[in-house]
C-alpha atoms as a PDB file:
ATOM      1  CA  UNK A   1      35.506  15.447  -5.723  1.00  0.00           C
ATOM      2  CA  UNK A   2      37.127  18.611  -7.826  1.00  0.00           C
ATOM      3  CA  UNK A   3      35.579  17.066 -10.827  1.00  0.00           C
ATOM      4  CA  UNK A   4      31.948  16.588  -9.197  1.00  0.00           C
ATOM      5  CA  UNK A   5      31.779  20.006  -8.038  1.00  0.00           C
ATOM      6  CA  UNK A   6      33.004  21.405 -11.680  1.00  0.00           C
ATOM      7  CA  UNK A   7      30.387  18.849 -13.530  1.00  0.00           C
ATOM      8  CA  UNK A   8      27.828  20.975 -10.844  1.00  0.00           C
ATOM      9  CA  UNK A   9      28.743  24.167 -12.787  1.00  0.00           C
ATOM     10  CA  UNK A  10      28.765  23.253 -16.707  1.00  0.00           C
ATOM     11  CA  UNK A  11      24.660  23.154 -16.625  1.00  0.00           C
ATOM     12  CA  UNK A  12      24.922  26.729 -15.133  1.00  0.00           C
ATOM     13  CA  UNK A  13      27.647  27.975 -17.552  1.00  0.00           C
ATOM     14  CA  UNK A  14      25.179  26.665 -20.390  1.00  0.00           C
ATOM     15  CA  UNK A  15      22.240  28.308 -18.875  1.00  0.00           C
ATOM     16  CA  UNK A  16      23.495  31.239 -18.766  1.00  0.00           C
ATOM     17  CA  UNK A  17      24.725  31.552 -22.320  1.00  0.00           C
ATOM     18  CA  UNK A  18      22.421  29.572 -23.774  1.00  0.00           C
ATOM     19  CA  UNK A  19      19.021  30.092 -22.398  1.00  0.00           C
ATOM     20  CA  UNK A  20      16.606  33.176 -23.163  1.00  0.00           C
ATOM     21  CA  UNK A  21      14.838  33.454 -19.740  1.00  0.00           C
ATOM     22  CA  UNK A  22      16.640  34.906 -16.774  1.00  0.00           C
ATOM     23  CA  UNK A  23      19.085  33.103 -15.307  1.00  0.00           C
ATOM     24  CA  UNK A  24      19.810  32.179 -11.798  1.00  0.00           C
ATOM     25  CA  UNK A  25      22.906  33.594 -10.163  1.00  0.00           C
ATOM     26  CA  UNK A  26      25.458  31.205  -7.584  1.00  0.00           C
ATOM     27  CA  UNK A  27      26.039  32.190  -4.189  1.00  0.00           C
ATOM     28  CA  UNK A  28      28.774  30.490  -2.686  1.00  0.00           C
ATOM     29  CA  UNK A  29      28.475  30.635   1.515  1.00  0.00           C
ATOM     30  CA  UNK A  30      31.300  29.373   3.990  1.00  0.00           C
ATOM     31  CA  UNK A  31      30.129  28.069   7.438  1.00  0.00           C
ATOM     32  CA  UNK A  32      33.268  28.693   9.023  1.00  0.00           C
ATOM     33  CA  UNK A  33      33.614  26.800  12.469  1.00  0.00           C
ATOM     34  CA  UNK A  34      35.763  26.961  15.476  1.00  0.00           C
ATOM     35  CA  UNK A  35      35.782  23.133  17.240  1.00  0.00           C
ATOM     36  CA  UNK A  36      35.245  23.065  20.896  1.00  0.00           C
ATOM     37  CA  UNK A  37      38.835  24.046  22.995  1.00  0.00           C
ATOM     38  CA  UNK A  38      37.893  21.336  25.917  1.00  0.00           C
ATOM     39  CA  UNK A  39      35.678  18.235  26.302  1.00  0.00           C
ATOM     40  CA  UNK A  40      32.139  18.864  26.617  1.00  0.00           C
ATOM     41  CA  UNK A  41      30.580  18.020  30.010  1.00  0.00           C
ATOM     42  CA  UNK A  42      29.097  14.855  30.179  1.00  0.00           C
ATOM     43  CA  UNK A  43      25.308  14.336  30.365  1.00  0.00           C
ATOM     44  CA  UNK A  44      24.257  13.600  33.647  1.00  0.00           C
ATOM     45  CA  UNK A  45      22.287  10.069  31.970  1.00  0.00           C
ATOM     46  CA  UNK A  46      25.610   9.522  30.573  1.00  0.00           C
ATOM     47  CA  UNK A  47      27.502  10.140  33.730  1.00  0.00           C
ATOM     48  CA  UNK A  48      24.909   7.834  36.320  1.00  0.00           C
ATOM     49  CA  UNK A  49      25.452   4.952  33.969  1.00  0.00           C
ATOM     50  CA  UNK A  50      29.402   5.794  33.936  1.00  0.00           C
ATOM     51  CA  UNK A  51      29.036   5.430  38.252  1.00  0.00           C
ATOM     52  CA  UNK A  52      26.550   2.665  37.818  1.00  0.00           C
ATOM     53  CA  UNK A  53      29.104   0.217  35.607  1.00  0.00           C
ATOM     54  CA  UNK A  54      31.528   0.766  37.564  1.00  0.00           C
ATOM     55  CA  UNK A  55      29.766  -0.083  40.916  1.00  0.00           C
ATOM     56  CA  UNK A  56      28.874  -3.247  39.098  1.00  0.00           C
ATOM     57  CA  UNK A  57      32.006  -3.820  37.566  1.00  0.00           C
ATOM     58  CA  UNK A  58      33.841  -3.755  41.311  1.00  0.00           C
ATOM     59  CA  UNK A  59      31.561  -6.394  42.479  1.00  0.00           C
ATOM     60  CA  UNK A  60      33.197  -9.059  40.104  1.00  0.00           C
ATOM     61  CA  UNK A  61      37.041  -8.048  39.982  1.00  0.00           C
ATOM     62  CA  UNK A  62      39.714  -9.925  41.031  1.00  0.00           C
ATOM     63  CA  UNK A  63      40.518  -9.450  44.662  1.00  0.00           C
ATOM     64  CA  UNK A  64      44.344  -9.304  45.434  1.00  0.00           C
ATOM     65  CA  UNK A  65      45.699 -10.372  49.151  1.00  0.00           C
ATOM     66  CA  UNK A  66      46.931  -6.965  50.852  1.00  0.00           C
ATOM     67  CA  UNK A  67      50.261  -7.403  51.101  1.00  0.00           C
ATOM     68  CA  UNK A  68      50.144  -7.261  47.097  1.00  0.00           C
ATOM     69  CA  UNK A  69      48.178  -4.219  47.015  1.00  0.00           C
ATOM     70  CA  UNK A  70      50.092  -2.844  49.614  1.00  0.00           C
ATOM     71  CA  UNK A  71      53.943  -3.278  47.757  1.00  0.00           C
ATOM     72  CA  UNK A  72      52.094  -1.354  44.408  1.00  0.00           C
ATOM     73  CA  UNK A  73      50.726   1.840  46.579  1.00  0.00           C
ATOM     74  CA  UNK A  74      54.355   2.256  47.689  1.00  0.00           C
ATOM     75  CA  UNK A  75      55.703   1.686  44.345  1.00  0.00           C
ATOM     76  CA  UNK A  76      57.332   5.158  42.664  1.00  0.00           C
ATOM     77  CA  UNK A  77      56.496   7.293  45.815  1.00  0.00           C
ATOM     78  CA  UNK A  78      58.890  10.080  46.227  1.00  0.00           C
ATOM     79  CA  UNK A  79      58.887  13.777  48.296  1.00  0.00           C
ATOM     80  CA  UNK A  80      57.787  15.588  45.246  1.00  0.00           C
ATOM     81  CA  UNK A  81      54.312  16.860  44.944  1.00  0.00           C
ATOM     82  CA  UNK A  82      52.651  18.078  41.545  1.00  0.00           C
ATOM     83  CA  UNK A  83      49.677  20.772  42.004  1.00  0.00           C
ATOM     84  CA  UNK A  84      47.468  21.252  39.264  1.00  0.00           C
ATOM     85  CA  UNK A  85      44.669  23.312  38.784  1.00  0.00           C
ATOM     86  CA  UNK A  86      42.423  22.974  35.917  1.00  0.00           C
ATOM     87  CA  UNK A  87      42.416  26.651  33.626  1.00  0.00           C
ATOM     88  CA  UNK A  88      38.344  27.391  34.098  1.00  0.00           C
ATOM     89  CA  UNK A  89      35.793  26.520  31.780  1.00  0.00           C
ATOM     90  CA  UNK A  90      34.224  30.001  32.188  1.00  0.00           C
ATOM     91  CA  UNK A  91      36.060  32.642  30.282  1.00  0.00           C
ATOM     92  CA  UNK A  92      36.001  36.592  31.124  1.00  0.00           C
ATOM     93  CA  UNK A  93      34.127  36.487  27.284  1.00  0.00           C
ATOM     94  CA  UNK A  94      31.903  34.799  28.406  1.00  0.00           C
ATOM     95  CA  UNK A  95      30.807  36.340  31.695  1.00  0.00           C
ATOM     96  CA  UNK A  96      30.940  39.710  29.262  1.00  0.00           C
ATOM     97  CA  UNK A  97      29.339  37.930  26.745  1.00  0.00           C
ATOM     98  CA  UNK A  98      31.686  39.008  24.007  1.00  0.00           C
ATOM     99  CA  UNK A  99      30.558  37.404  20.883  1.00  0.00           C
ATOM    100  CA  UNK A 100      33.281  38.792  18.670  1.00  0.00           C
ATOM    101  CA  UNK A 101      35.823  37.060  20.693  1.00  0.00           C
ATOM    102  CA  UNK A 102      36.695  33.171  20.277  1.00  0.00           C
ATOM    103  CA  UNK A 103      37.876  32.651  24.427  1.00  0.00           C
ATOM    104  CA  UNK A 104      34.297  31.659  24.961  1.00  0.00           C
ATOM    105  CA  UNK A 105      31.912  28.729  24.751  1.00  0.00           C
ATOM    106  CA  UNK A 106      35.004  26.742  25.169  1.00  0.00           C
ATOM    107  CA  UNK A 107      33.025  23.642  24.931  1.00  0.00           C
ATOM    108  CA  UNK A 108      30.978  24.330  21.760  1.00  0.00           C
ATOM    109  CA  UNK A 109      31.466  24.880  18.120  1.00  0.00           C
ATOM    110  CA  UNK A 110      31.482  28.363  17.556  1.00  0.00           C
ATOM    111  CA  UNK A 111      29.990  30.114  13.729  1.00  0.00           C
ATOM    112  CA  UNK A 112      31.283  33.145  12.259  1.00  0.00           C
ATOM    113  CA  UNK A 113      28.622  35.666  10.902  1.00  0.00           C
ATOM    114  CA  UNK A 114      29.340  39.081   9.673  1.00  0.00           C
ATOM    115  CA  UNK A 115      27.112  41.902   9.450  1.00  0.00           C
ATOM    116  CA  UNK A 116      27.126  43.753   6.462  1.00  0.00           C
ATOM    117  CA  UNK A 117      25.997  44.194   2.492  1.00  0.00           C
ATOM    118  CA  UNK A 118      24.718  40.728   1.117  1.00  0.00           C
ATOM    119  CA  UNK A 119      23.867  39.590  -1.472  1.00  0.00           C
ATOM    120  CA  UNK A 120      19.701  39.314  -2.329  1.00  0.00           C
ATOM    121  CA  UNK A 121      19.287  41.912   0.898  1.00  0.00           C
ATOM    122  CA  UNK A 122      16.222  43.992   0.597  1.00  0.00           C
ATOM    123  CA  UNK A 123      16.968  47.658  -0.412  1.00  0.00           C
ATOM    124  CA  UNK A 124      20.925  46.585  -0.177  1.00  0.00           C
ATOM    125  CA  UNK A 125      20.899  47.156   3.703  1.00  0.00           C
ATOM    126  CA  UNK A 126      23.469  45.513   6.160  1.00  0.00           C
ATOM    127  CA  UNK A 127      22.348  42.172   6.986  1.00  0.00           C
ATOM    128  CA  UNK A 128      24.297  39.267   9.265  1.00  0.00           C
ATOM    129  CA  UNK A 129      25.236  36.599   6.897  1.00  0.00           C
ATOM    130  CA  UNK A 130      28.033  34.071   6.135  1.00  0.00           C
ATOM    131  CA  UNK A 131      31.239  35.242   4.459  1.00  0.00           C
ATOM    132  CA  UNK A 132      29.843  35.089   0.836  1.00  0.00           C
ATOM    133  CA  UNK A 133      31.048  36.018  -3.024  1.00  0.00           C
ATOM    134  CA  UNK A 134      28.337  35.743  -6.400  1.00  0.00           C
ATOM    135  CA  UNK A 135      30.009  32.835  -8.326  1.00  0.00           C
ATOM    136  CA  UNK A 136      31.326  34.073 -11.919  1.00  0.00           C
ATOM    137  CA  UNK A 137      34.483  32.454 -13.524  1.00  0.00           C
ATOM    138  CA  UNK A 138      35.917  30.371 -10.778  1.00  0.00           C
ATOM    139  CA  UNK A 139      37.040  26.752 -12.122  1.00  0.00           C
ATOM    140  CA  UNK A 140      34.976  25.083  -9.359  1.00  0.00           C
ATOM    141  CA  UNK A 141      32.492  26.300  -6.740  1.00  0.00           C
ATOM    142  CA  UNK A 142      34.677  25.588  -4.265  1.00  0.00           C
ATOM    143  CA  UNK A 143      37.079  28.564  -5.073  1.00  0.00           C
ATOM    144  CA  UNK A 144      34.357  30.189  -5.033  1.00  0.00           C
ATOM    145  CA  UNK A 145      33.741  29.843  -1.508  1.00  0.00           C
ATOM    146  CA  UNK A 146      37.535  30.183  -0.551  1.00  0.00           C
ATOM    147  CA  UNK A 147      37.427  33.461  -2.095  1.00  0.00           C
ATOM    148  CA  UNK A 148      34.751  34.437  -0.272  1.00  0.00           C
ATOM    149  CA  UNK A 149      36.334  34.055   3.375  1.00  0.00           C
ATOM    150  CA  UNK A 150      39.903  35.092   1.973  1.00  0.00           C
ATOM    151  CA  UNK A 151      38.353  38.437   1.549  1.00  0.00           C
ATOM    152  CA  UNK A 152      36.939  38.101   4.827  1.00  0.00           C
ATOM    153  CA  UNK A 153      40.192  37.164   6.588  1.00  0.00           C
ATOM    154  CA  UNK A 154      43.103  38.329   4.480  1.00  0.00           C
ATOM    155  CA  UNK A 155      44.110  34.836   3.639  1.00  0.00           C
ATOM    156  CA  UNK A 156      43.122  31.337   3.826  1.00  0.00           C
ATOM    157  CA  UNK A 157      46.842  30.273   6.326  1.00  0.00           C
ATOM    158  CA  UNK A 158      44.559  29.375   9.842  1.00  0.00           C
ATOM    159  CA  UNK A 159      41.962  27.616   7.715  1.00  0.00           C
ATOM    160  CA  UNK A 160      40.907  24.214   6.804  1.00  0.00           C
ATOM    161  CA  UNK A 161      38.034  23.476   3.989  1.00  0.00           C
ATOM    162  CA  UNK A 162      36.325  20.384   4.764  1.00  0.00           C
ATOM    163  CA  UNK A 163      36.050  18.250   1.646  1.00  0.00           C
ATOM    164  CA  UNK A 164      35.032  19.733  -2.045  1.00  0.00           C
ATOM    165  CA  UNK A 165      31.485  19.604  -2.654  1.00  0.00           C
ATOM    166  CA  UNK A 166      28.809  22.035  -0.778  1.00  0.00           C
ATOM    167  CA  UNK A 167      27.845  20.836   2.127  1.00  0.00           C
ATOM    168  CA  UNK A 168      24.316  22.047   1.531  1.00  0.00           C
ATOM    169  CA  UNK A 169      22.126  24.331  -0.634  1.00  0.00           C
ATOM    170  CA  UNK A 170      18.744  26.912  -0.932  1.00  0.00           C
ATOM    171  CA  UNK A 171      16.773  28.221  -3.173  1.00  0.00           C
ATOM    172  CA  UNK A 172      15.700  31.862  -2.610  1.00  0.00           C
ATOM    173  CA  UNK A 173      13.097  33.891  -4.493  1.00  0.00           C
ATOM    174  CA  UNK A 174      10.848  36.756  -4.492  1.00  0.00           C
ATOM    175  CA  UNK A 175       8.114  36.069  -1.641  1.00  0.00           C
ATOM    176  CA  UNK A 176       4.942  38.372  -0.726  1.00  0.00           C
ATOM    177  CA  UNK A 177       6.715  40.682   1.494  1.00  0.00           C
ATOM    178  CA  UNK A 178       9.281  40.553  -0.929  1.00  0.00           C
ATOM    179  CA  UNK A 179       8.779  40.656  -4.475  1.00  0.00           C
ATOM    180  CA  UNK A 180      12.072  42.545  -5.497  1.00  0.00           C
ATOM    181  CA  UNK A 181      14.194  39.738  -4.252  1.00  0.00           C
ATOM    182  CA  UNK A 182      16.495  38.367  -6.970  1.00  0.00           C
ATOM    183  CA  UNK A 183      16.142  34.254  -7.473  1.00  0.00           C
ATOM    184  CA  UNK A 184      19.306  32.264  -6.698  1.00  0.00           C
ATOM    185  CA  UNK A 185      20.792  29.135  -5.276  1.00  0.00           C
ATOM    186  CA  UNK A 186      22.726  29.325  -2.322  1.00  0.00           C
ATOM    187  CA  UNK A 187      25.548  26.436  -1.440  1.00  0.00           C
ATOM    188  CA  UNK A 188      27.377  26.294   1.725  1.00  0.00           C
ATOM    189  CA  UNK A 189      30.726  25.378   2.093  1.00  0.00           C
ATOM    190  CA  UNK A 190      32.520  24.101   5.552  1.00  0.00           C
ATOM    191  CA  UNK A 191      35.360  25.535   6.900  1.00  0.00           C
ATOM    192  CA  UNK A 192      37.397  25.216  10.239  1.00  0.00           C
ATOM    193  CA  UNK A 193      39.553  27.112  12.352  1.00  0.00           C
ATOM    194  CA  UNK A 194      43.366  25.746  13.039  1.00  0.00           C
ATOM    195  CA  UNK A 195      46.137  26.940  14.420  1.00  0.00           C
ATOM    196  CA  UNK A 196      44.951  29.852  16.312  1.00  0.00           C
ATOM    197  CA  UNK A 197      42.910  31.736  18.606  1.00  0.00           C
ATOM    198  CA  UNK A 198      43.229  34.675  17.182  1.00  0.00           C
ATOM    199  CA  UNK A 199      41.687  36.132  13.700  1.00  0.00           C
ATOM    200  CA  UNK A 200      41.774  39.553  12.273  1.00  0.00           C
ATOM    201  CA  UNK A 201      37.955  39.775  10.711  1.00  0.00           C
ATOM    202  CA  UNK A 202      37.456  42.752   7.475  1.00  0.00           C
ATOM    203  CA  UNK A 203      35.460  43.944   4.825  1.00  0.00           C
ATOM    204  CA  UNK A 204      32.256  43.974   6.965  1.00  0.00           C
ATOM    205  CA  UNK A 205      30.793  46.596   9.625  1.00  0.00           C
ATOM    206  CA  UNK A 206      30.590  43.974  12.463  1.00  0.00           C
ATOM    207  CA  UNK A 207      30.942  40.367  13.220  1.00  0.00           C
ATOM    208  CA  UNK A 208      29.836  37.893  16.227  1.00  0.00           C
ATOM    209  CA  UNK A 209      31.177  34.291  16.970  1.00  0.00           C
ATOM    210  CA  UNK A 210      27.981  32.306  18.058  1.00  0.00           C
ATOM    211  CA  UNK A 211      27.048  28.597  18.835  1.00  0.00           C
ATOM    212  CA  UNK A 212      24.502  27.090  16.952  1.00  0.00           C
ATOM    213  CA  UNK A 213      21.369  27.841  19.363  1.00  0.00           C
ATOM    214  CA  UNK A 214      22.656  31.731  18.986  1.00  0.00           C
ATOM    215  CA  UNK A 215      23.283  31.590  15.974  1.00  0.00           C
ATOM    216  CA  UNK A 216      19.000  30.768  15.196  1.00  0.00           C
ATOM    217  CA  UNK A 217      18.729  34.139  16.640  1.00  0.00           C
ATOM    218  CA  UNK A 218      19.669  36.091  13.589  1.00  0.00           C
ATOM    219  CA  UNK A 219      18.024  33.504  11.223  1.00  0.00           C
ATOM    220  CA  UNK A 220      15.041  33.076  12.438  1.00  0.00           C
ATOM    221  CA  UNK A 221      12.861  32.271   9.186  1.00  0.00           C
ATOM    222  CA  UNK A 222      15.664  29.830   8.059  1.00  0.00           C
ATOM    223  CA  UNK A 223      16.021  28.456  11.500  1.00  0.00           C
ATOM    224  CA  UNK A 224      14.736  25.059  10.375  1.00  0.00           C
ATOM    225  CA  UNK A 225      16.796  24.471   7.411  1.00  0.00           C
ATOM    226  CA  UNK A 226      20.344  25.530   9.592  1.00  0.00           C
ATOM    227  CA  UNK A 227      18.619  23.649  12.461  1.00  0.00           C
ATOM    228  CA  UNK A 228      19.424  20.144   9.467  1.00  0.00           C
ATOM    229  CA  UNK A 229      22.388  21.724   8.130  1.00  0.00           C
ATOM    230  CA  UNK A 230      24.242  22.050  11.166  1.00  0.00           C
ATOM    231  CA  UNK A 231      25.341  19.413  13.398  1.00  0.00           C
ATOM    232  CA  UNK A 232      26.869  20.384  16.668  1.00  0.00           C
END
């Protein structure tokens, strides 16, 4: 997969030396992911045909006499009790709807987006956008794209890269309302979250954790193309 993603490059190396016109630049993007802490709550649908195969399944099992049921109920009984309460699915983040904390949306993938310079942002003004770096000499793209959220994170020790090759990839350009906007390809890299709750975000002015229905709320022109991207 290394060698795919460094075969991906060589026609843009040779571009840019070789060609007159302008060339475009590489942005590498990481869609860095926390997984969901508990089990998602099962779809109603889902949970009526759960209740109705069971129901179905009870009319048709084996019926044991009583005193055989009766020697297994009194099997391992002892004068010791276990309580157990469940740790709540609702989080103090999320009744304060803290977005730059990871204790909420337990249940959902969460996205990190920072807010800050990017790249291709009109008049250079803080935008929110993925942790991002302007490919130049990296051996492969997806170095790139580790750089990128190492400078975001101070390291790469609570992270996981999923696979080599981009995940995905845009083309932007100068539009109407637009026309200073430099031309360049965008790829986007997955990343993950392990080994912690916990991560000490930099080199931006703010940052928000978001699921992916939030997370259309900052994009909303690209909302259709991270609507196919992302699968959660």
């Amino acid at each position: 997969m290394q060698r795919s993603a460094h075969t991906l490059l060589r026609p843009l190396r040779s571009h840019r030396n070789f060609s007159s016109s302008t060339p475009e630049d590489v942005v590498a993007s990481v869609l860095f992911e926390r997984l969901p802490v508990v089990i998602p709550k099962i779809d109603p649908v889902v949970y009526a045909f759960q209740e109705f195969s069971l129901r179905w399944q009870q009319q048709y099992r084996r019926k044991y006499p009583d005193d055989v049921l009766g020697k297994g109920d009194a099997r391992g009984k002892g004068d010791y009790q276990i309580d157990y309460e469940p740790a709540p699915r609702i989080t103090e983040a999320d009744k304060k709807n803290d977005r730059r904390s990871l204790q909420r949306a337990l249940d959902r993938r969460l996205y990190l987006l920072l807010y800050g310079t990017s790249y291709g942002a009109p008049d250079k003004k803080p935008v929110w956008h993925f942790p991002e770096k302007v490919y130049e000499n990296e051996e492969t793209l997806r170095l790139c794209a580790e750089s990128a959220l190492k400078s975001v994170l101070g390291g790469l020790l609570n992270t996981y890269f999923v696979g080599n090759a981009p995940m995905a990839h845009m083309t932007i350009g100068p539009t109407e309302d637009l026309p200073d906007t430099p031309s360049f390809k965008q790829f986007f890299f997955k990343s993950q979250v392990i080994g912690t709750s916990k991560l000490s975000i930099g080199n931006c002015e703010d940052y928000v954790w978001v699921t992916k229905d939030e997370l259309m709320e900052y994009f909303p022109e690209k909302a259709s193309f991270f609507n196919q991207m992302i699968i959660s």
